[in-house]
Protein backbone atom coordinates (compact mmCIF):
# COMPACT_ATOMS: atom_id res chain seq x y z
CA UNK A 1 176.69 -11.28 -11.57
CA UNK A 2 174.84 -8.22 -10.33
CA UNK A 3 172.76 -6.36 -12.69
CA UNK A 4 170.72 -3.47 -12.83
CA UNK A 5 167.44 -4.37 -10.96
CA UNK A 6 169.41 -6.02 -8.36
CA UNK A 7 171.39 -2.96 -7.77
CA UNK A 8 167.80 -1.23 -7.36
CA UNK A 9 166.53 -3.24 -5.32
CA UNK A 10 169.78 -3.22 -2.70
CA UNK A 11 169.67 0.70 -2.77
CA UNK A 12 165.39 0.51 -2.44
CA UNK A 13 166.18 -1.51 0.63
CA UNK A 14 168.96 0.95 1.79
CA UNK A 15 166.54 4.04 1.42
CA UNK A 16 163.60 2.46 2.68
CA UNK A 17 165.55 0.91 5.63
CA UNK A 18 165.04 3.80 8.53
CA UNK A 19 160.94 2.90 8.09
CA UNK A 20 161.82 -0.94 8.11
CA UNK A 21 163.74 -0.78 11.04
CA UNK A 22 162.01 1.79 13.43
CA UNK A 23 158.38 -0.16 12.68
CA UNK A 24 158.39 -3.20 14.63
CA UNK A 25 155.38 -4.97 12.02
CA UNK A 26 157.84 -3.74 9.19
CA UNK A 27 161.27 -4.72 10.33
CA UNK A 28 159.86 -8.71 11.15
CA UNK A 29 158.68 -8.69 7.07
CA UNK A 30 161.35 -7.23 5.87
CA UNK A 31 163.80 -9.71 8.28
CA UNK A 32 161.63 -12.46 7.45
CA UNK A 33 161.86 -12.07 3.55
CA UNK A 34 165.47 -12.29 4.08
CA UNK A 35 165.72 -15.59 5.90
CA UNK A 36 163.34 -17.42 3.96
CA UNK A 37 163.17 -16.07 0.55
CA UNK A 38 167.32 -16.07 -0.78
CA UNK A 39 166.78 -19.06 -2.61
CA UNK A 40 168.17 -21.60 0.09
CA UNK A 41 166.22 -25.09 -1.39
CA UNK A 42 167.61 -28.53 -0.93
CA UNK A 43 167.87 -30.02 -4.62
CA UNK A 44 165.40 -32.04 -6.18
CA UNK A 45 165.38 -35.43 -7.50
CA UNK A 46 164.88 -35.27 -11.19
CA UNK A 47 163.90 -38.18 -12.17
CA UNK A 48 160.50 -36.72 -12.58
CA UNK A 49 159.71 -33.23 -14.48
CA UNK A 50 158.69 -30.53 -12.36
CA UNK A 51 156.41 -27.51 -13.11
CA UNK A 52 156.89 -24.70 -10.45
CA UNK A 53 153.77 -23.41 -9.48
CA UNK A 54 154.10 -19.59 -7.76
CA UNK A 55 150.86 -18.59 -5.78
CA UNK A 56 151.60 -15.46 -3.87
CA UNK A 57 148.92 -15.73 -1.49
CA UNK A 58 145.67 -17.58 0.31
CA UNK A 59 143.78 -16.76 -2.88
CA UNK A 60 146.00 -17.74 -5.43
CA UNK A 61 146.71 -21.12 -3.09
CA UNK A 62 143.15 -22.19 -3.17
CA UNK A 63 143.09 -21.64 -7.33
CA UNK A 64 145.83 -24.27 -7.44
CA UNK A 65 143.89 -26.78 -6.10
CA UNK A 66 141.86 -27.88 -9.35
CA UNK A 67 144.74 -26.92 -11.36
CA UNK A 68 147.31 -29.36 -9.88
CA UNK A 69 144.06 -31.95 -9.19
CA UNK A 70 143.44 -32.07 -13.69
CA UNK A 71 146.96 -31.64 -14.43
CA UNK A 72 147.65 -35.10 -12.40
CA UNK A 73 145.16 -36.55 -14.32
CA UNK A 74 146.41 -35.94 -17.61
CA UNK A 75 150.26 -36.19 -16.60
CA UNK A 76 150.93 -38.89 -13.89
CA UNK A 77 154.75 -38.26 -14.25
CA UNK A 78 154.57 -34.52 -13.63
CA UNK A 79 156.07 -33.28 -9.96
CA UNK A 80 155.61 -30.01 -8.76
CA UNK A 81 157.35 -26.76 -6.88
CA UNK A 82 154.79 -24.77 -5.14
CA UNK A 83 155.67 -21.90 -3.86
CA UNK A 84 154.01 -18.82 -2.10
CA UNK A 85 155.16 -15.49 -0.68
CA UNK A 86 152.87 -14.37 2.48
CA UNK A 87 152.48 -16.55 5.68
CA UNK A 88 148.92 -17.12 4.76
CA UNK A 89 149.30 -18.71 1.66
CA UNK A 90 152.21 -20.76 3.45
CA UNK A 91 150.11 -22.10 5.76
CA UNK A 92 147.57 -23.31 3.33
CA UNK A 93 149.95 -24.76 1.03
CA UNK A 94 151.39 -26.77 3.93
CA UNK A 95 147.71 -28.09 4.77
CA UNK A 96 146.67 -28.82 1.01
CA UNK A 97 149.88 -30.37 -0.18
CA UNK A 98 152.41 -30.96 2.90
CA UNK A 99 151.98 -34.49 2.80
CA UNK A 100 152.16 -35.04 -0.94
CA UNK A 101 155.04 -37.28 -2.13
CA UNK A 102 155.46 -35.32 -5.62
CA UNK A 103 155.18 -32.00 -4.34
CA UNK A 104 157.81 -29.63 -2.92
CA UNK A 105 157.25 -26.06 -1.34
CA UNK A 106 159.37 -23.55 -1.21
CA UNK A 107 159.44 -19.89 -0.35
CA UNK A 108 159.29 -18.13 -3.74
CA UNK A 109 162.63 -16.16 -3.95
CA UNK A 110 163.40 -12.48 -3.56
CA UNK A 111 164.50 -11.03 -7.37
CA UNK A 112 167.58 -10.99 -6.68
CA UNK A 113 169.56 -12.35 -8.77
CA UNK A 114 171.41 -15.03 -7.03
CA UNK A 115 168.73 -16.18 -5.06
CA UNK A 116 166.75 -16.81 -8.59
CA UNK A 117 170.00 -18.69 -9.84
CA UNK A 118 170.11 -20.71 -6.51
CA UNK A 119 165.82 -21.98 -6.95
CA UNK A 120 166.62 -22.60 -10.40
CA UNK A 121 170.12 -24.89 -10.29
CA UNK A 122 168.17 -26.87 -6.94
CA UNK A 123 165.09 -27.50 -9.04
CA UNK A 124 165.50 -27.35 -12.28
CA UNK A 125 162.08 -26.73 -13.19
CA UNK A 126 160.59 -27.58 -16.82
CA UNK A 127 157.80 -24.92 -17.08
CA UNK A 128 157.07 -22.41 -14.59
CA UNK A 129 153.08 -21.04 -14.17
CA UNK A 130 152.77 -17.62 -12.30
CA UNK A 131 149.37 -17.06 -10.81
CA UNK A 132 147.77 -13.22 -11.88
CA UNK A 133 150.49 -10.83 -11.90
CA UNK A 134 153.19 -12.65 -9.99
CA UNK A 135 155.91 -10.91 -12.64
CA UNK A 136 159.53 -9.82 -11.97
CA UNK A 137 162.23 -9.40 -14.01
CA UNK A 138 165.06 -11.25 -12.64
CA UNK A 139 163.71 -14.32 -12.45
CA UNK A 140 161.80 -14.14 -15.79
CA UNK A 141 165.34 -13.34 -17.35
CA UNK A 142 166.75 -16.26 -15.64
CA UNK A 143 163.90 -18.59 -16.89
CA UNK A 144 164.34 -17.18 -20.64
CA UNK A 145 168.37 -17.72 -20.50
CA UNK A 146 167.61 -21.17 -19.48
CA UNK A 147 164.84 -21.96 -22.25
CA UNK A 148 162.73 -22.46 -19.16
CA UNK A 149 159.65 -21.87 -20.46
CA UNK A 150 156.77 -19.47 -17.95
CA UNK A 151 153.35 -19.23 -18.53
CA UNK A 152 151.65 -16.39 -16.73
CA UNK A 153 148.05 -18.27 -15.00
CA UNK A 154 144.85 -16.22 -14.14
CA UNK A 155 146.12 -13.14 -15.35
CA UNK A 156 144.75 -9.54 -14.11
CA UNK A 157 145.80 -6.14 -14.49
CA UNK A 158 144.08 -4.07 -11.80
CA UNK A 159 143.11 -0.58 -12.90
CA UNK A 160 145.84 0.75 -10.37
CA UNK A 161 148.62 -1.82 -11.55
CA UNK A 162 147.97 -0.90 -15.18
CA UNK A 163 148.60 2.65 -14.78
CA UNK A 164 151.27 2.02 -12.14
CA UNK A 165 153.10 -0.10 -15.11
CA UNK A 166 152.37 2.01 -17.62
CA UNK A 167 155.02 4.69 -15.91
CA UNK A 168 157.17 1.82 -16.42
CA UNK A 169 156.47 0.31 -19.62
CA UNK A 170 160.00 -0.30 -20.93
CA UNK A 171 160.91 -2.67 -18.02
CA UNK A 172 157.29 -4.04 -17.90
CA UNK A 173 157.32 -4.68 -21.61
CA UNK A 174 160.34 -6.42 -21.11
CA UNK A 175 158.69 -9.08 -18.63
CA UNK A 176 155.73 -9.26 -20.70
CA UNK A 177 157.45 -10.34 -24.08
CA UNK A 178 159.18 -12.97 -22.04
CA UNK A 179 156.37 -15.16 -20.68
CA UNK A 180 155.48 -17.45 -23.38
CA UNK A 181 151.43 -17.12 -23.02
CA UNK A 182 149.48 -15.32 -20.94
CA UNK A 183 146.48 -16.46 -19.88
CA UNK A 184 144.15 -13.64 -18.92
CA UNK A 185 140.66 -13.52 -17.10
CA UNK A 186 138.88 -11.60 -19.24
CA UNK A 187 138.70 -8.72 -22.81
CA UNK A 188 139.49 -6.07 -20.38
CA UNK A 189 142.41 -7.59 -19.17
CA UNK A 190 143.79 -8.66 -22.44
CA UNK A 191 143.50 -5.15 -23.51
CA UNK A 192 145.72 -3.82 -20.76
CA UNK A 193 148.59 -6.94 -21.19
CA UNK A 194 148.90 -6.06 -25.05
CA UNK A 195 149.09 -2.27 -24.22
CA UNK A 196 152.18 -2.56 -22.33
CA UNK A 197 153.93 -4.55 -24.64
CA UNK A 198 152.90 -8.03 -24.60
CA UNK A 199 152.84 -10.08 -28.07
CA UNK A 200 148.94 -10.26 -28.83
CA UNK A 201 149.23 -13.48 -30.33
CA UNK A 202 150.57 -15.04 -26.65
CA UNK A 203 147.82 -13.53 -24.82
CA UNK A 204 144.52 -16.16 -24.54
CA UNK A 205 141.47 -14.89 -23.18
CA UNK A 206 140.48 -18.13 -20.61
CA UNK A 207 138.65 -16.98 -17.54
CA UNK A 208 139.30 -17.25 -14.09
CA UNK A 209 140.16 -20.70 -12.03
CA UNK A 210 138.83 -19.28 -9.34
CA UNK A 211 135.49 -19.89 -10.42
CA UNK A 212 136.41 -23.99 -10.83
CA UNK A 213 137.31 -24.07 -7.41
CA UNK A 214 134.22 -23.02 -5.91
CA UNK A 215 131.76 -26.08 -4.92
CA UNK A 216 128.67 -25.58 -6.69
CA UNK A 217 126.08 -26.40 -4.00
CA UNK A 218 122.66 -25.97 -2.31
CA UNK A 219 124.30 -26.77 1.31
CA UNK A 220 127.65 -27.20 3.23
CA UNK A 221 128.32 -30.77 4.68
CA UNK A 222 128.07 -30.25 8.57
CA UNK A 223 125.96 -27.17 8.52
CA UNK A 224 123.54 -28.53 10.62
CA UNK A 225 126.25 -29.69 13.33
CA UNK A 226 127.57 -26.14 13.31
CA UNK A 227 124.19 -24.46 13.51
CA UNK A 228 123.36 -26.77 16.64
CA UNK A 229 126.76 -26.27 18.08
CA UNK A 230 126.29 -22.46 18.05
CA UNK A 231 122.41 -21.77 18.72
CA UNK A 232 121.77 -21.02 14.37
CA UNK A 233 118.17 -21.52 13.52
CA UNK A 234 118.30 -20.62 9.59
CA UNK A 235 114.84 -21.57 9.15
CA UNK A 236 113.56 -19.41 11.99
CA UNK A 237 116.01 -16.40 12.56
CA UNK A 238 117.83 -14.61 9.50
CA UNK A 239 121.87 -14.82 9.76
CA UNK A 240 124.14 -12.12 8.65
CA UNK A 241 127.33 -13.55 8.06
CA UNK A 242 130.56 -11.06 7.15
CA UNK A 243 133.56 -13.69 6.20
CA UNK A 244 136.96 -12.54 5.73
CA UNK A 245 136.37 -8.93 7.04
CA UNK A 246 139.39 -6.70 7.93
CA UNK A 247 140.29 -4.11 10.03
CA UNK A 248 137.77 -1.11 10.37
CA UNK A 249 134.90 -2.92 8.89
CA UNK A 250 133.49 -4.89 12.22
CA UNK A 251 133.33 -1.35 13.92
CA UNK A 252 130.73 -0.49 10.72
CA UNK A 253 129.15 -3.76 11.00
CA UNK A 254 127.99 -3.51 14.60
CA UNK A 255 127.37 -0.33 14.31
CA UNK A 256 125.07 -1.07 11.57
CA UNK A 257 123.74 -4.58 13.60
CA UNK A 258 122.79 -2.32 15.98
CA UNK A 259 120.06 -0.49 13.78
CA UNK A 260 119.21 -3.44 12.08
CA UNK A 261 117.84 -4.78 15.26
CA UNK A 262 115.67 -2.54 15.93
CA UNK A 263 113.45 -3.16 13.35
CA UNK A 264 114.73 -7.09 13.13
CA UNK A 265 115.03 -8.44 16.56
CA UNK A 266 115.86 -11.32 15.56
CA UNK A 267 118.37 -11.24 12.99
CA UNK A 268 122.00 -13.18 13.84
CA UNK A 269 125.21 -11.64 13.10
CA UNK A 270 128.31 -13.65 12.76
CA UNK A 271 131.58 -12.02 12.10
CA UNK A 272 134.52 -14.17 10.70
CA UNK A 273 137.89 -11.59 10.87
CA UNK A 274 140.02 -12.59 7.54
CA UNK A 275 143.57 -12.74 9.83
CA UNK A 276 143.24 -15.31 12.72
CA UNK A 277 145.33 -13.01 14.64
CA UNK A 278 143.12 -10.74 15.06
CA UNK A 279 140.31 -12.74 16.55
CA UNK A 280 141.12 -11.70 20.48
CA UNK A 281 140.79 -7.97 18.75
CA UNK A 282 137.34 -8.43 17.55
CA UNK A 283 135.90 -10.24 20.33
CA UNK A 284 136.94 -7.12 22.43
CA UNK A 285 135.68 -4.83 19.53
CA UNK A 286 132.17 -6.72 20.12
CA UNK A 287 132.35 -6.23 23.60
CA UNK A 288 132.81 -2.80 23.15
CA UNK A 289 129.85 -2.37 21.62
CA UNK A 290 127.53 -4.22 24.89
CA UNK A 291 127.02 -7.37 22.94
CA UNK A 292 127.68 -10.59 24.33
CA UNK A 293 130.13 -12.76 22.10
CA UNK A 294 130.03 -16.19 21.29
CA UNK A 295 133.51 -17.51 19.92
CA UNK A 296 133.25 -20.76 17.91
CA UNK A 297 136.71 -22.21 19.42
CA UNK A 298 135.25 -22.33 23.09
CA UNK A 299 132.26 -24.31 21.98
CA UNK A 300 130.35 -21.88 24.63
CA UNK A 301 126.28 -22.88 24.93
CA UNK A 302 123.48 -20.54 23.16
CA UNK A 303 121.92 -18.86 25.70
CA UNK A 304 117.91 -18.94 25.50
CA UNK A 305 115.91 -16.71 24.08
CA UNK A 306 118.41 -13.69 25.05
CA UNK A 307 116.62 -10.12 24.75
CA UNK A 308 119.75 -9.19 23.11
CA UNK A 309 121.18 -11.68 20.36
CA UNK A 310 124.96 -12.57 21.06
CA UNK A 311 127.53 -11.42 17.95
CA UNK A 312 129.16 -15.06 17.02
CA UNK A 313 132.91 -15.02 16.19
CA UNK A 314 133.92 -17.83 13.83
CA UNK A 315 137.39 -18.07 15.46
CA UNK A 316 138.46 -20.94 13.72
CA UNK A 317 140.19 -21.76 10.30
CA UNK A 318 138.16 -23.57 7.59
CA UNK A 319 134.89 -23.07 8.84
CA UNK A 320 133.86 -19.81 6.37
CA UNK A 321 132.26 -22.01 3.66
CA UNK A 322 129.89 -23.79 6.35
CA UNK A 323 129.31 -20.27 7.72
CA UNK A 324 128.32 -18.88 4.39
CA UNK A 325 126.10 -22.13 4.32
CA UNK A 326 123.85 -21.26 7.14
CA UNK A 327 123.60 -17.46 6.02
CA UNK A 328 120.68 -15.78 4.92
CA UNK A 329 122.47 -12.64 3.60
CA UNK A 330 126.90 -12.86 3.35
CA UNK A 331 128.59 -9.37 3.50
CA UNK A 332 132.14 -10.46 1.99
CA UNK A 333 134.75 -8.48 3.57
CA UNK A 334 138.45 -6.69 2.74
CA UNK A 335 135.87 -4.47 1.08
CA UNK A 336 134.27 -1.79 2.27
CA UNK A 337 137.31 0.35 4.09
CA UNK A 338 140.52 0.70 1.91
CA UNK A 339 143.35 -1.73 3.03
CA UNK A 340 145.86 -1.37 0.57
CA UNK A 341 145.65 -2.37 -3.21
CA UNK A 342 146.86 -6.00 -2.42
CA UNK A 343 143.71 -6.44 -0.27
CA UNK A 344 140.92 -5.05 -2.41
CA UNK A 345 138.34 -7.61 -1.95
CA UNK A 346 137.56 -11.10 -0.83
CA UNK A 347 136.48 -14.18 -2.87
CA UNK A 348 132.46 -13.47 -3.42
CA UNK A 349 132.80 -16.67 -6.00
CA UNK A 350 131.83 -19.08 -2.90
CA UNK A 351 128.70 -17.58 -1.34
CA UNK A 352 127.95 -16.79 -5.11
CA UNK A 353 128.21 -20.98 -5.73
CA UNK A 354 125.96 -21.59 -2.44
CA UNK A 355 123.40 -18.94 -4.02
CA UNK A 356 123.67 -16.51 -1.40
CA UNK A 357 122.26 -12.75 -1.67
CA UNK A 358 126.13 -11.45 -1.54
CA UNK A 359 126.64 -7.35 -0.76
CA UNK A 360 130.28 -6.05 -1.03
CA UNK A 361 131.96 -2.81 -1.16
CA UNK A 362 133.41 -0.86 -3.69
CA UNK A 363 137.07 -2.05 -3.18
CA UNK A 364 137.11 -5.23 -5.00
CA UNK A 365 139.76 -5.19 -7.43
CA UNK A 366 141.44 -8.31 -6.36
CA UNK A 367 137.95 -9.67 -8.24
CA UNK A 368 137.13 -6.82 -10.44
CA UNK A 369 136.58 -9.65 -13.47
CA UNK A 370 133.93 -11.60 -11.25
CA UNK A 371 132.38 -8.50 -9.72
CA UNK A 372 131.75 -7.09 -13.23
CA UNK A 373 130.12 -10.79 -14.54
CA UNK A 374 127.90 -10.78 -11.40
CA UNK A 375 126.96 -7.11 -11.59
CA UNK A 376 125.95 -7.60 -15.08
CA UNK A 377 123.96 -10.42 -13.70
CA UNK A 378 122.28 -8.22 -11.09
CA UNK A 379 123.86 -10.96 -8.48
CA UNK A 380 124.87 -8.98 -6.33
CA UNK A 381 124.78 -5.53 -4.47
CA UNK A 382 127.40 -3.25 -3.26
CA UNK A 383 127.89 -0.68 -0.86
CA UNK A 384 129.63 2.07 -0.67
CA UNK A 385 129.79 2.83 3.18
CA UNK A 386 127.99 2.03 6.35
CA UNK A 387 125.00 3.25 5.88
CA UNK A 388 124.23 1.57 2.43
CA UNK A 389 125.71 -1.76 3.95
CA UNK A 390 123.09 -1.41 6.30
CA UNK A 391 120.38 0.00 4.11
CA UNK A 392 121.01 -3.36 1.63
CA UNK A 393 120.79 -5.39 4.18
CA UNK A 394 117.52 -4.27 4.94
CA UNK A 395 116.66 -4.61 1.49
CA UNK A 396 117.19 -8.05 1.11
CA UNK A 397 115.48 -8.67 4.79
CA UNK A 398 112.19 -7.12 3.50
CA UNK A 399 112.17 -8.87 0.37
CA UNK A 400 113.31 -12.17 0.50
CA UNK A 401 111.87 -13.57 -2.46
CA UNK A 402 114.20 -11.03 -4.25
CA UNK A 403 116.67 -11.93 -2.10
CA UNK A 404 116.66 -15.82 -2.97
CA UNK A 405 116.32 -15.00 -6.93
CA UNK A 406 119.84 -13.12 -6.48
CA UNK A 407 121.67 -16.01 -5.14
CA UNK A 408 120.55 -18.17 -7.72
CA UNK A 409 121.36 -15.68 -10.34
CA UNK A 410 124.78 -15.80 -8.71
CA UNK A 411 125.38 -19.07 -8.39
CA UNK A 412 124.21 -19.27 -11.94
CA UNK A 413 127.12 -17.09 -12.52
CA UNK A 414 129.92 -19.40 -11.34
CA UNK A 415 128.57 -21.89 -13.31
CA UNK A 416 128.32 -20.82 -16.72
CA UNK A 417 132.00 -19.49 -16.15
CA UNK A 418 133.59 -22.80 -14.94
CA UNK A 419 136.02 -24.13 -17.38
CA UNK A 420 138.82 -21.57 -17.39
CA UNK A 421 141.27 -24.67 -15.44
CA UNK A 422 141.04 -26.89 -18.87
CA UNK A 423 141.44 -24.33 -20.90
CA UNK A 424 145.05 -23.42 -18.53
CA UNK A 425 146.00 -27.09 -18.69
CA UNK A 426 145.80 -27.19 -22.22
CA UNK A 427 147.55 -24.25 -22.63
CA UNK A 428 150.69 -25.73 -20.02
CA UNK A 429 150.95 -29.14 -21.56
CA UNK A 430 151.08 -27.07 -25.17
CA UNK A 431 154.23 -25.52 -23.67
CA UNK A 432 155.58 -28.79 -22.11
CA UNK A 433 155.66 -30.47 -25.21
């Protein structure tokens, strides 16, 4: 039966629909959602209990991984539902769990209300865990009519969500007081949950898992063979790496490179683009700017002792972690130019683990909670536009003894905060039983 929010949500789609459909990018998401995301699931056996597990995106995906990894441990007889919402976080769900035997993944639904009921009556889930601030009402009022209990994982309020829900606080209230704990990443965000309505005695203050899935190391297995491979001398040149950078920040990059060399011939740049789509965009964008490019997927040969050092594009997928390996000084993209709340920021936690010198910009909210524990910590620097990206890189060039305190200091970071996973499987099992 049709209620309220799904009646919003068909006339939000109405009014919105001459955008959808005259913007080619648009009308392919909006399509998309639509084909995949109405709740169309082949049942599941039940012979085992399930916990649905909703990551919305790469991020999210990756903070599953030690979840799902202790939860098997304790529970042998647990199965799971893992679903995701962008393509990105698809795509790594498929390569971490597309061959397991107890796990199924699905697209999560659209909040309408039918396509809720149909997840729910294929499934039949026994808990469901929602990673941050996956939250909608629909399917939380499905969940609560079925006694299926929902657990809300990693939880963050952004400074823009919180005041975007407080002009909602009835309905957001609502949601709140139906999730049966919420486990939050730090004070701050507690604060903000319990302000909009959530029952302070649900809310548990547990830290971030994203901090339990970083590797805590001094080096990346096959560093060396990827240094060799692309013409990396750590020991002798200094390497600039900027992982998961999006659009408009290469342009300041080079542009920046291109001072830095002047004073640091031989300093190595490598630029890893966040979207692998855009890769044959960058290389041109590199091009543009009269450096030669090397791209890591044509395995082309160093040339020697070039005047000019070539720009390296990692234009492959899983390779960032080696990359940050090899680097001297990581600029961790998404940001310094502002692409839309949803992208505020990259994950700093894995250079931080490797105990690199880290420098972002000021969008981060996506990690405001570890930004704030590594600022505190003096781990890391940020930048609030070209010129100070290029003026702390230089910083940490002329003083590398500085430089190689920081990354400790970070890496120290991540791991006095591991932990938060056991504390969320405790708090899941509590509910299961």
């Amino acid at each position: 039966m049709l209620n309220a929010y799904d009646i919003a949500y068909g006339l939000g789609v109405g009014l919105a629909s001459p955008f959808w459909l005259a913007k080619p990018s648009a009308r392919r998401k909006v399509l998309g959602a639509f084909r995949h995301r109405m709740g169309k699931v082949s049942p599941r056996d039940q012979t085992h209990p399930a916990i649905l597990l909703h990551a919305v995106s790469l991020g999210e995906v990756n903070a599953t991984t030690a979840l799902v990894r202790m939860l098997r441990d304790r529970r042998p007889d647990l199965h799971y539902i893992i679903s995701t919402t962008t393509q990105t976080g698809w795509d790594r769900a498929r390569q971490l769990y597309g061959t397991d035997s107890d796990i199924i993944l699905i697209r999560y639904p659209l909040d309408f209300s039918h396509a809720v009921e149909r997840v729910l009556d294929a499934l039949h889930p026994a808990l469901v865990v929602l990673m941050e601030l996956e939250v909608w009402p629909n399917f939380l009022g499905r969940c609560k009519q079925r006694g299926i209990p929902a657990i809300l994982a990693n939880g963050r309020l952004t400074t823009r969500s919180f005041a975007r829900y407080k002009l909602i606080r009835p309905v957001a209230a609502a949601m709140f007081r139906r999730l049966n704990r919420l486990c939050v990443q730090d004070e701050i965000y507690a604060e903000r949950f319990i302000e909009l309505g959530a029952p302070p005695h649900h809310v548990e203050i547990t830290g971030t898992m994203k901090f339990d899935s970083a590797l805590i190391a001094d080096r990346v297995e096959g560093d060396h063979e990827l240094a060799q491979a692309i013409g990396l001398g750590p020991a002798l040149n200094p390497v600039w790496v900027c992982g998961s950078t999006g659009p408009g920040e290469e342009e300041i990059i080079l542009r920046q490179y291109r001072e830095l060399l002047k004073r640091f011939s031989r300093l190595r740049l490598v630029i890893v683009p966040r979207k692998p789509e855009r890769f044959d965009e960058v290389a041109a964008l590199i091009e543009s700017f009269r450096f030669r490019v090397l791209r890591r997927s044509r395995r082309e040969p160093m040339p020697v002792d070039p005047p000019i050092p070539p720009v390296i594009l990692g234009d492959t997928m899983g390779e960032l972690r080696t990359f940050y390996s090899l680097a001297t000084i990581v600029f961790v993209g998404r940001s310094l130019v502002d692409l839309g709340s949803r992208q505020h920021g990259s994950d700093m936690i894995e250079p931080a683990a490797l105990a690199k010198p880290i420098i972002v910009g000021p969008f981060t909210a996506n990690f405001a909670g570890a930004v704030r524990k590594l600022r505190a910590a003096e781990a890391l620097l940020e930048a609030d536009d070209g010129p100070s990206l290029g003026e702390s890189v230089r910083v940490l060039l002329h003083t590398p003894t500085e430089a190689t305190a920081m990354g400790k200091r970070a890496q120290d970071v991540v791991r006095r905060e591991q932990g938060a996973t056991g504390r969320h499987v405790e708090a899941i099992l509590g509910l299961l039983r």
